[in-house]
N, C-alpha and C. Protein backbone atom coordinates (compact mmCIF):
# COMPACT_ATOMS: atom_id res chain seq x y z
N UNK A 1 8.32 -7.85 -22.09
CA UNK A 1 8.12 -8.99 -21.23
C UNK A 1 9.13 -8.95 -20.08
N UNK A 2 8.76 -8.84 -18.89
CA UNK A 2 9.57 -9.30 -17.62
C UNK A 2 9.97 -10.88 -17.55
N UNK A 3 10.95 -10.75 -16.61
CA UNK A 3 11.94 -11.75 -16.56
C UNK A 3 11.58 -12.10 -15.19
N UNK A 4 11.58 -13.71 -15.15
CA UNK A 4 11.23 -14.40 -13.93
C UNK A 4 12.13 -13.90 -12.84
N UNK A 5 11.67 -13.23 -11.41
CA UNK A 5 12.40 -13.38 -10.48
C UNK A 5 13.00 -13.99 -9.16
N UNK A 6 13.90 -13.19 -8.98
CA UNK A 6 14.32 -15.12 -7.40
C UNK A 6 14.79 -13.92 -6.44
N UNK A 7 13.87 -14.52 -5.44
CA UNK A 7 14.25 -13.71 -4.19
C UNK A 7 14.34 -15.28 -3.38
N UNK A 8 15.62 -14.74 -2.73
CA UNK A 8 16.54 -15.55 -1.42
C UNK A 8 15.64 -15.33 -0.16
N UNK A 9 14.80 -16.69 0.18
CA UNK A 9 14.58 -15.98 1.72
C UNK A 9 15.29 -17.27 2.97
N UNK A 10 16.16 -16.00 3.93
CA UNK A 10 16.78 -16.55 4.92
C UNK A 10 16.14 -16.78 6.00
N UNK A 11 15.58 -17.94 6.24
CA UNK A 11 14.56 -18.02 7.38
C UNK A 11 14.61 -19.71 8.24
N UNK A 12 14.83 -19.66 9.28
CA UNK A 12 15.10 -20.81 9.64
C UNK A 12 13.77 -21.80 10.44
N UNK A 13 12.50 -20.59 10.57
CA UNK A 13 11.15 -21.28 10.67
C UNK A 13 10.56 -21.40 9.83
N UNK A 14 9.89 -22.82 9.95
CA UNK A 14 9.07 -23.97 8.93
C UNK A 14 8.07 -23.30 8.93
N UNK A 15 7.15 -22.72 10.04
CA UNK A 15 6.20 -21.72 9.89
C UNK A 15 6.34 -20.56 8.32
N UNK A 16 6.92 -20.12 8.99
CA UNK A 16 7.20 -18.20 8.20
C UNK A 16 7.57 -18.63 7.14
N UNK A 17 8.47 -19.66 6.22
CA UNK A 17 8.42 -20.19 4.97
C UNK A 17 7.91 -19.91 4.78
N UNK A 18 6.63 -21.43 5.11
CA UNK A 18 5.05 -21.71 4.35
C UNK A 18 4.78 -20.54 4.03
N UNK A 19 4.34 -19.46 4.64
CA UNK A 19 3.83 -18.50 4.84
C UNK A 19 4.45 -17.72 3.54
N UNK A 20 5.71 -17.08 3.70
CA UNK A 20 6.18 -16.57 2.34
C UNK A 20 5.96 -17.06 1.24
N UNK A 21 6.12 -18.48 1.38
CA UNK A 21 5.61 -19.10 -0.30
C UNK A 21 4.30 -19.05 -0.67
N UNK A 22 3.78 -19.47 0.58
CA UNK A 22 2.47 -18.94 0.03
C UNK A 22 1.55 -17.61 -0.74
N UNK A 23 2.66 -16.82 0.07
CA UNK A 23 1.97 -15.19 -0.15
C UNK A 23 2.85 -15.26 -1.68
N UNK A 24 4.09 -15.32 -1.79
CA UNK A 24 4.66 -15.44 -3.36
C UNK A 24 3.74 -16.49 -4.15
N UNK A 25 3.41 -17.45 -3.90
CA UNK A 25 2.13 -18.09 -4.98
C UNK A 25 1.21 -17.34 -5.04
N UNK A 26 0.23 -16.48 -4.05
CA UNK A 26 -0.82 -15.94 -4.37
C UNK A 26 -0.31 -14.50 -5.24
N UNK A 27 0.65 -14.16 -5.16
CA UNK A 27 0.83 -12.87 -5.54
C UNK A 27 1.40 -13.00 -7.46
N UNK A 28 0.83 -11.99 -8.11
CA UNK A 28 0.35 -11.93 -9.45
C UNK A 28 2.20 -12.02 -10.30
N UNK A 29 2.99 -11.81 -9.87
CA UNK A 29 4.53 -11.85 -10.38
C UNK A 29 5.24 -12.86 -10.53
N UNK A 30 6.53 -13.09 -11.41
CA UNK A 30 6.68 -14.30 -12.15
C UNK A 30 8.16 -14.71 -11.08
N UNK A 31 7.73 -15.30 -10.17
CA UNK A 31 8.69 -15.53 -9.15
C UNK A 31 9.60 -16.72 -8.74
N UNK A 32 10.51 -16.97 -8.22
CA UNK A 32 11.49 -17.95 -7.60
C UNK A 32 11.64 -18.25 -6.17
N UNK A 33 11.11 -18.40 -5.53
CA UNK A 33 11.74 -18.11 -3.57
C UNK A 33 12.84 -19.60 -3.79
N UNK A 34 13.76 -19.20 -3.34
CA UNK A 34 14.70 -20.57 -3.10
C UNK A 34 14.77 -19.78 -1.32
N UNK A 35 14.87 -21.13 -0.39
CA UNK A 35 14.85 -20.94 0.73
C UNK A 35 16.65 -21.56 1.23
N UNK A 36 16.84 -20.64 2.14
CA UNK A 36 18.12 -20.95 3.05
C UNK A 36 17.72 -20.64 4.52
N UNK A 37 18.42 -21.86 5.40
CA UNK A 37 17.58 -21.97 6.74
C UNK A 37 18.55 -21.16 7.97
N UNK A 38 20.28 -20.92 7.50
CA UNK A 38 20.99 -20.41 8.30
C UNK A 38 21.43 -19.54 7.56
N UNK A 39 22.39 -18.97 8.19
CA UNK A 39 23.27 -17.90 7.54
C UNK A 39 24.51 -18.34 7.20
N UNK A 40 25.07 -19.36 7.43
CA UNK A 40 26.40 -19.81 6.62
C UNK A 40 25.64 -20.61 5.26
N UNK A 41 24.61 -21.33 5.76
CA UNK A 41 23.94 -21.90 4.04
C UNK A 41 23.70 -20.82 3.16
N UNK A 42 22.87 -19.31 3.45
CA UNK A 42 22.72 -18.06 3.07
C UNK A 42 23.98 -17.82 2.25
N UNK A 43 25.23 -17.19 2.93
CA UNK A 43 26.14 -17.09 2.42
C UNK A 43 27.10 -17.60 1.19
N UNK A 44 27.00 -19.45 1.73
CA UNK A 44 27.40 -20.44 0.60
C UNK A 44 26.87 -20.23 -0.60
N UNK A 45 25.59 -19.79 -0.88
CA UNK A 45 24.82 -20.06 -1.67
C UNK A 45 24.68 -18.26 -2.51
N UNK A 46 24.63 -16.96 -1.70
CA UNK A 46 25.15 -15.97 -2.50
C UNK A 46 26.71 -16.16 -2.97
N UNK A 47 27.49 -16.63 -2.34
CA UNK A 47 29.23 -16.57 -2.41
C UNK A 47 29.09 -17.07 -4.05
N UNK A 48 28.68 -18.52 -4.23
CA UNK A 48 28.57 -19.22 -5.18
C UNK A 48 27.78 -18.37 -6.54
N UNK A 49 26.88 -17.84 -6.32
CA UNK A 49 25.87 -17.23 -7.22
C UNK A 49 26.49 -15.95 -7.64
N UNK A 50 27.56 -15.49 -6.53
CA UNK A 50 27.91 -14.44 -7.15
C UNK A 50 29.13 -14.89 -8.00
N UNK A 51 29.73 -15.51 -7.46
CA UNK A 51 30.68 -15.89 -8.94
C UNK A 51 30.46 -16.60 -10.05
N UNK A 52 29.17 -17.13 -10.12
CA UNK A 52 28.35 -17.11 -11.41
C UNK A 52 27.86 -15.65 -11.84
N UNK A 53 27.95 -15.12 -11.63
CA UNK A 53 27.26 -13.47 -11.73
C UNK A 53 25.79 -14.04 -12.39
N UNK A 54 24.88 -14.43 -10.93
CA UNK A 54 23.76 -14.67 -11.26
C UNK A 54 22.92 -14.50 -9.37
N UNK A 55 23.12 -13.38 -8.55
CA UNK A 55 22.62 -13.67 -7.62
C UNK A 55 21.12 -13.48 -7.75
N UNK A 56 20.82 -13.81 -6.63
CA UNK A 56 19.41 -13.07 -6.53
C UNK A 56 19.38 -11.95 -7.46
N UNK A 57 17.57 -11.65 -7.19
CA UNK A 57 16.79 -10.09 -7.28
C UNK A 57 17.18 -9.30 -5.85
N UNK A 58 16.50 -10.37 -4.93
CA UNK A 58 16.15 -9.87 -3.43
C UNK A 58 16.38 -10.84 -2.61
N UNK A 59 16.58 -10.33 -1.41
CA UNK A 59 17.51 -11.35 -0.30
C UNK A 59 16.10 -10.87 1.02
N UNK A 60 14.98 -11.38 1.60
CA UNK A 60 14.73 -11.43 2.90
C UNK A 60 15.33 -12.09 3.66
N UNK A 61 15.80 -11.36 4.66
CA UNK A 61 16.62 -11.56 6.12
C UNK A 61 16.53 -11.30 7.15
N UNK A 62 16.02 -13.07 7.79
CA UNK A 62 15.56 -13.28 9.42
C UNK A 62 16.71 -12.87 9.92
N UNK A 63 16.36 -12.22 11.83
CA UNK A 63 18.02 -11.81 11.80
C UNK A 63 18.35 -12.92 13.06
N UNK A 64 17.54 -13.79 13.51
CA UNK A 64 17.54 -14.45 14.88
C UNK A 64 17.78 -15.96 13.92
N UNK A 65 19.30 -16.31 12.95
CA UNK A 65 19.38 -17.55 12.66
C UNK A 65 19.96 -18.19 13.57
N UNK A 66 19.84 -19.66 13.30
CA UNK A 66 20.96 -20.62 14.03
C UNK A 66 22.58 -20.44 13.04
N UNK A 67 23.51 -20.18 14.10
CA UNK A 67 24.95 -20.07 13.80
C UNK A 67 24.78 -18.75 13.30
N UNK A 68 25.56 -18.24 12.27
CA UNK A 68 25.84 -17.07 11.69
C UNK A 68 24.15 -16.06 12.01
N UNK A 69 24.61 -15.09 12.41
CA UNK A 69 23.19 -14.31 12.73
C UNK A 69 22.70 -13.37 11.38
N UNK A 70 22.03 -13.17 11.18
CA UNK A 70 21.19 -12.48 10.21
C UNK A 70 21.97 -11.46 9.89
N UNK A 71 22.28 -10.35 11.01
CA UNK A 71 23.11 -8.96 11.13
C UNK A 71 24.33 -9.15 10.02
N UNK A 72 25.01 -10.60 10.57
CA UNK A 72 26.49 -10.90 10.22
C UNK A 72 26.30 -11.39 8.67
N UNK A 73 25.27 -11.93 8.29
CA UNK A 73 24.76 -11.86 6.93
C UNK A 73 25.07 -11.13 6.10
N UNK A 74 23.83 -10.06 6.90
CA UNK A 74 23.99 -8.21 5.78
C UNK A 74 25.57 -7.75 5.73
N UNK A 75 26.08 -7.77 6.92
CA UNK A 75 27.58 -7.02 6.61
C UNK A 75 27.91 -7.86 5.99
N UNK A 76 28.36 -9.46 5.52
CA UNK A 76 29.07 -10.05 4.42
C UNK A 76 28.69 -9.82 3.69
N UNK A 77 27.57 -9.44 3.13
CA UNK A 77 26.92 -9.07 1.65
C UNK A 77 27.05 -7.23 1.12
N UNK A 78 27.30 -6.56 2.40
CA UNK A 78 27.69 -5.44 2.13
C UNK A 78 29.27 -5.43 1.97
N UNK A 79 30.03 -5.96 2.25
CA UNK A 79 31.45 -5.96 2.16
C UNK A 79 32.07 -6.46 1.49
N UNK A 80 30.95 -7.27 0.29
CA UNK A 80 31.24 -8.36 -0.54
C UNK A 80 31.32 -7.08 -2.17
N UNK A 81 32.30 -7.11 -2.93
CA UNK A 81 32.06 -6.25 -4.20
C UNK A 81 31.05 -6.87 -4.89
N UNK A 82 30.89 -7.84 -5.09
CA UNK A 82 29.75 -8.50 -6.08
C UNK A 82 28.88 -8.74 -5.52
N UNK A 83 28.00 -8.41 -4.28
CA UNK A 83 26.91 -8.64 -3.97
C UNK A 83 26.61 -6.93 -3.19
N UNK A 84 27.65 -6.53 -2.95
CA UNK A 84 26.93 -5.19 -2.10
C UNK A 84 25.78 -4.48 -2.36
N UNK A 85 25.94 -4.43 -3.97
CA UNK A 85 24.59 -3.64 -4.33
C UNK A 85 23.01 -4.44 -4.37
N UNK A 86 23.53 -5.81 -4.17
CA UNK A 86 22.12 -6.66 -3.87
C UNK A 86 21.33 -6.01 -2.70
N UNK A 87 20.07 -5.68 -3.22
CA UNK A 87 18.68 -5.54 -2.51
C UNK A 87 18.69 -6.59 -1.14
N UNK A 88 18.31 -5.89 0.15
CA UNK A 88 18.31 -7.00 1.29
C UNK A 88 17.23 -6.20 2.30
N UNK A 89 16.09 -7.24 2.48
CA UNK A 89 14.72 -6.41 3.16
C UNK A 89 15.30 -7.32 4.82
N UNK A 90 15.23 -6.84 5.73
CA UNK A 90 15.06 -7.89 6.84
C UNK A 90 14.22 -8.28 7.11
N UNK A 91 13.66 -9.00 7.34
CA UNK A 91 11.90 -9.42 8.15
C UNK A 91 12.59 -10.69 9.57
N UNK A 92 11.99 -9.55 10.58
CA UNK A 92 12.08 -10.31 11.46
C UNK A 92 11.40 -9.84 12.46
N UNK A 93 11.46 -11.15 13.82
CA UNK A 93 10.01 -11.06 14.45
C UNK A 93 10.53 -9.95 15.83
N UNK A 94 12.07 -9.30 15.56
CA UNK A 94 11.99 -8.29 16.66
C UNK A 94 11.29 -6.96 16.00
N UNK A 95 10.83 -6.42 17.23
CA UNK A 95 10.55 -4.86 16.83
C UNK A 95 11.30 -3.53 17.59
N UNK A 96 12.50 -4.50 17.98
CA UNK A 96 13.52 -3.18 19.23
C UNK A 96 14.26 -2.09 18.30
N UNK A 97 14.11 -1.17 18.76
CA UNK A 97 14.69 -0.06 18.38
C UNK A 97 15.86 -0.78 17.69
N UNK A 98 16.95 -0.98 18.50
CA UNK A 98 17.94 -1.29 18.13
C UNK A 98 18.57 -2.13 17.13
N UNK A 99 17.47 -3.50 17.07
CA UNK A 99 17.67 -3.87 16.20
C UNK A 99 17.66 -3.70 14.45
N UNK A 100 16.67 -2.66 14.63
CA UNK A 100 16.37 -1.46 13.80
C UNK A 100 17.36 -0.66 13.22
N UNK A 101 17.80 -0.79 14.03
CA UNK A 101 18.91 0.59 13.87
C UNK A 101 20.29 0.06 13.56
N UNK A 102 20.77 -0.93 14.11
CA UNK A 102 22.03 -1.60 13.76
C UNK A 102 22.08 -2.21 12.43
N UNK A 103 20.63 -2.53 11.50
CA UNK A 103 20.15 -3.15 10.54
C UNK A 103 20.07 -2.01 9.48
N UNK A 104 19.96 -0.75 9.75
CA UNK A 104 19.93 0.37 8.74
C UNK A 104 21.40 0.86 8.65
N UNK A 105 22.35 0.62 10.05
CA UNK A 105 23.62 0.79 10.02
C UNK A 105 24.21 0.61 9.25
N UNK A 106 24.34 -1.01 8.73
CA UNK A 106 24.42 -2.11 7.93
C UNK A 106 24.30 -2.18 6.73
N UNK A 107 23.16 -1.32 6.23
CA UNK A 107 22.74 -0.64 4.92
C UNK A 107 21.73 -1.71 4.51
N UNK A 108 21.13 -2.12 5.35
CA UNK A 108 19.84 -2.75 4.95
C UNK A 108 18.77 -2.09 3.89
N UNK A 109 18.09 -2.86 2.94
CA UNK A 109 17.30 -1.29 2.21
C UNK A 109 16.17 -1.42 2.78
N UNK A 110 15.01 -2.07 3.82
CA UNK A 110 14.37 -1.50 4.60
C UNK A 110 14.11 -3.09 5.63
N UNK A 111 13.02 -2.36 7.08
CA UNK A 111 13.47 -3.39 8.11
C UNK A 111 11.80 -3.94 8.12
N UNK A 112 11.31 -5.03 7.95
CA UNK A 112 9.73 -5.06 8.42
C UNK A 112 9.65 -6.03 9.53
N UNK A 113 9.06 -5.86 10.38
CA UNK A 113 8.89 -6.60 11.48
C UNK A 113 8.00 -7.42 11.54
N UNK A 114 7.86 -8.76 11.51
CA UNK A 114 7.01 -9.60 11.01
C UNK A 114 5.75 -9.80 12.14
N UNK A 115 4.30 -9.44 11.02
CA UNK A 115 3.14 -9.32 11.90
C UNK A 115 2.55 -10.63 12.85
N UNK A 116 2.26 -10.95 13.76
CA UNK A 116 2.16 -11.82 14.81
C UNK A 116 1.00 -13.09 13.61
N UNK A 117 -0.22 -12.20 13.46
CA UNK A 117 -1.15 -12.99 12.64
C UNK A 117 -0.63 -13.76 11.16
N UNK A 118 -0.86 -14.60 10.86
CA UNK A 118 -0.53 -15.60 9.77
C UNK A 118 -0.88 -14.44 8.40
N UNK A 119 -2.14 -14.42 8.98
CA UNK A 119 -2.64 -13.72 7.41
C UNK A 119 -2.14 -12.38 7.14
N UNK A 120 -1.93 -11.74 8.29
CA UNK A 120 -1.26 -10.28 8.43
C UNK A 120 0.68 -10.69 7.62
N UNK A 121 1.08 -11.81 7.79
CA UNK A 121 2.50 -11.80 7.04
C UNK A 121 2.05 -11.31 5.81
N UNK A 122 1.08 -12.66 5.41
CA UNK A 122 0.90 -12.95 3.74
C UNK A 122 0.72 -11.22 3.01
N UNK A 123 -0.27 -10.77 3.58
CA UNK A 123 -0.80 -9.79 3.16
C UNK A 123 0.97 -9.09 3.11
N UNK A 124 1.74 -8.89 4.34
CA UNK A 124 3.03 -7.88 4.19
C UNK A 124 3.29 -8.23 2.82
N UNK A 125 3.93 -10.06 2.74
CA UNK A 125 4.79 -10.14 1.55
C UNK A 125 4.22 -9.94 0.20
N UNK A 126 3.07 -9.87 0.19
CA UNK A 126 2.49 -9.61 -1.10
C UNK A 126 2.43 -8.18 -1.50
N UNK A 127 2.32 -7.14 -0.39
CA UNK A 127 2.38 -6.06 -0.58
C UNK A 127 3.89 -5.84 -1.08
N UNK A 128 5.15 -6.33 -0.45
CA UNK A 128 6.01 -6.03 -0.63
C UNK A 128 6.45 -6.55 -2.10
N UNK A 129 6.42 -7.53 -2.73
CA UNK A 129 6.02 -8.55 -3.81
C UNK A 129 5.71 -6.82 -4.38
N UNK A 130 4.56 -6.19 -5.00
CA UNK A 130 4.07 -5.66 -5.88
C UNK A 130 4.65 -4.18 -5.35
N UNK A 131 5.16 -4.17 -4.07
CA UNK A 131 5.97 -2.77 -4.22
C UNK A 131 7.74 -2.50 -5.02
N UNK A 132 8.39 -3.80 -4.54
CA UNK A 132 9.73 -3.91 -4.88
C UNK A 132 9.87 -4.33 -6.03
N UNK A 133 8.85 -5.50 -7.12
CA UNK A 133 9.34 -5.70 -8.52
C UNK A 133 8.22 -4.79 -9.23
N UNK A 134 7.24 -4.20 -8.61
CA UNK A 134 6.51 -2.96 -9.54
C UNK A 134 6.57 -2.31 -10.02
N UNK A 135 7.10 -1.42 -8.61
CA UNK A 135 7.76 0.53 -8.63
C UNK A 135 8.72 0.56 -8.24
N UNK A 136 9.45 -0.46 -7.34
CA UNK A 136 11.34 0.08 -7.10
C UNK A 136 12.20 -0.08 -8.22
N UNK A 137 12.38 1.10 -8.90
CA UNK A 137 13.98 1.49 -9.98
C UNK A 137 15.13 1.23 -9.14
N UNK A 138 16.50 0.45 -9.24
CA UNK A 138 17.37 0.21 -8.75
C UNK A 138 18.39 0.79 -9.83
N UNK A 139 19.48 0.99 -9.47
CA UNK A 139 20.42 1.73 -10.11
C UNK A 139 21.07 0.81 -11.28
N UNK A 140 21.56 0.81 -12.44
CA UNK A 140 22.32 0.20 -13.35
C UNK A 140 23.04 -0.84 -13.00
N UNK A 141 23.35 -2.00 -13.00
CA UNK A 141 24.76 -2.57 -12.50
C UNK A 141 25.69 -2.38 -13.14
């Protein structure tokens, strides 16, 4: 038997929520989304979880928040000993090279650029939903 999971999503539009929760309700896995709307709430809320040694599964990360930016996110969570090895997808609505690239810098474990159409998200997160708690093996903690 699998164990219920909780993925963190950092997203500060009321839109793209809905949208994630929705695609996590339609999708067949035994799930949690707890939502954080900035990146200092983001933070508060891994900081805390990790010294419960209970973070997340998975962290999606908008990178265009209000206050603390998305980017500045991933590096606190990479620089953090008790959260570094946490899983962190970005989803966000740039598609610039760069942002790309400063986000893999970072050690993001992958970047998706969020599709313009409503139904085109759902479909991403559900795909991603049955790719990451399906078939991704993550290393021991």
């Amino acid at each position: 038997m699998t164990r219920s999971r909780e993925v963190l999503l950092v997203e500060d539009n009321p839109g793209d929520v809905r949208l994630v929760r929705e695609a996590f309700a339609e999708a067949d896995g035994d799930h949690t989304l707890r939502v954080a709307t900035t990146g200092e709430e983001a933070l508060a809320v891994l900081e805390r979880r990790a010294d419960e040694d209970s973070a997340p599964d998975l962290v999606l990360l908008d990178l265009n928040l209000p206050g603390t930016s998305g980017e500045t996110v991933l590096e606190r969570i990479r620089s953090s000993p008790a959260l570094q090895r946490l899983p962190v997808i970005v989803l966000s609505s740039s598609d610039a090279d760069e942002d790309v690239e400063s986000c893999y810098r970072a050690a993001a474990n992958a970047y998706l650029a969020k599709p313009i159409a409503p139904d085109d998200l759902v479909s991403m997160i559900k795909s991603l939903e049955e790719f990451w708690f399906g078939h991704v093996r993550l290393p021991p903690q």
